[in-house]
Protein backbone atom coordinates (compact mmCIF):
# COMPACT_ATOMS: atom_id res chain seq x y z
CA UNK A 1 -43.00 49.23 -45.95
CA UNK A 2 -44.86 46.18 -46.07
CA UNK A 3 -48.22 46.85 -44.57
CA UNK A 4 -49.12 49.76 -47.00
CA UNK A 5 -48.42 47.62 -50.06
CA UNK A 6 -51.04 44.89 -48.66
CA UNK A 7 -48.61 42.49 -47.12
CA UNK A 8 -49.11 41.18 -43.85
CA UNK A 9 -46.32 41.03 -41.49
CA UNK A 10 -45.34 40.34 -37.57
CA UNK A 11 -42.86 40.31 -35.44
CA UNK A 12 -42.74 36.58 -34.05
CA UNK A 13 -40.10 36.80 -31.40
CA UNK A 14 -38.60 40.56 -30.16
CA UNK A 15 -36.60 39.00 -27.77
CA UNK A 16 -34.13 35.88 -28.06
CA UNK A 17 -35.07 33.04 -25.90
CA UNK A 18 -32.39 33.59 -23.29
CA UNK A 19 -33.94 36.98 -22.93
CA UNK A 20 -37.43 36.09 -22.12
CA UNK A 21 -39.42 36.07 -18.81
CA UNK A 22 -39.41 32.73 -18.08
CA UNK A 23 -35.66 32.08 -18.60
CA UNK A 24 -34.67 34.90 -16.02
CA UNK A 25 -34.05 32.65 -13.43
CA UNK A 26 -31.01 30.98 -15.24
CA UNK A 27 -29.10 34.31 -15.44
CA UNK A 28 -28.37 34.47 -19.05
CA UNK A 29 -27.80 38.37 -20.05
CA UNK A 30 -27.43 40.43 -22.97
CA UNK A 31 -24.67 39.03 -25.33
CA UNK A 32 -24.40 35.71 -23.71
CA UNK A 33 -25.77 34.13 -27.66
CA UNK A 34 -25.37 37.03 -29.73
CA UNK A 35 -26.69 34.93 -33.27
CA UNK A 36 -29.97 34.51 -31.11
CA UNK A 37 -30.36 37.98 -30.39
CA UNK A 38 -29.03 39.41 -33.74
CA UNK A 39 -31.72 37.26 -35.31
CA UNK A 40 -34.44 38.35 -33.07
CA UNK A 41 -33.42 41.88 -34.34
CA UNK A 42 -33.45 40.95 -37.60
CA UNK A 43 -36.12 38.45 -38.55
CA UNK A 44 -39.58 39.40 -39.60
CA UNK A 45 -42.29 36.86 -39.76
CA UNK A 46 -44.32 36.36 -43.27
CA UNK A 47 -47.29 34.97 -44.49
CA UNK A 48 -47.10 31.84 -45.19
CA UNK A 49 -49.89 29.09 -45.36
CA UNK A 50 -51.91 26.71 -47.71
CA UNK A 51 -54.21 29.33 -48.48
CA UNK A 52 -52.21 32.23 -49.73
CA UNK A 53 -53.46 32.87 -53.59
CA UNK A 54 -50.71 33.28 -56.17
CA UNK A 55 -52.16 37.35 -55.95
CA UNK A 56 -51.01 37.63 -52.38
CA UNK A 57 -47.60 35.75 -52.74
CA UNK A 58 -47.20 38.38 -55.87
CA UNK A 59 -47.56 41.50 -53.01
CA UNK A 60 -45.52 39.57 -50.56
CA UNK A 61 -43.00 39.22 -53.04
CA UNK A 62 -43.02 42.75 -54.48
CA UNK A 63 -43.26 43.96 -50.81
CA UNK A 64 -40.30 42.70 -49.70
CA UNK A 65 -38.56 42.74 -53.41
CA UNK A 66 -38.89 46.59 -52.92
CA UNK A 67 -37.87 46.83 -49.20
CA UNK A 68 -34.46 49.18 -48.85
CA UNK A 69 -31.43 47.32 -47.43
């Protein structure tokens, strides 16, 4: 829903950190920090930085104003 309106929008970490790659080793598994991976769920990354006009903080804004929960 974000996208179409003009915002952008990522997806900065799909996985928790106890899930990734480079962790494997230390045997964590699913569940072991369940904020961590209800968060990585559940966040979205927005744009934010010094150049952002008041315009594109208004569609960011409406974007996610309108999103359904």
């Amino acid at each position: 829903p974000l996208t179409p309106r003009g915002s952008g929008n990522a997806v900065s970490y799909p996985r928790a950190r106890h899930q990734q790659e480079c962790v494997r080793p230390l045997g964590y598994k699913e569940g072991d920090f369940p904020a961590a991976e209800a968060a990585a769920r559940e966040s979205l990354a927005l744009p934010v930085y010094p150049e952002l006009t008041a315009d594109e903080q208004n569609v960011v804004v409406a974007a996610v104003a309108d999103f359904p929960l």
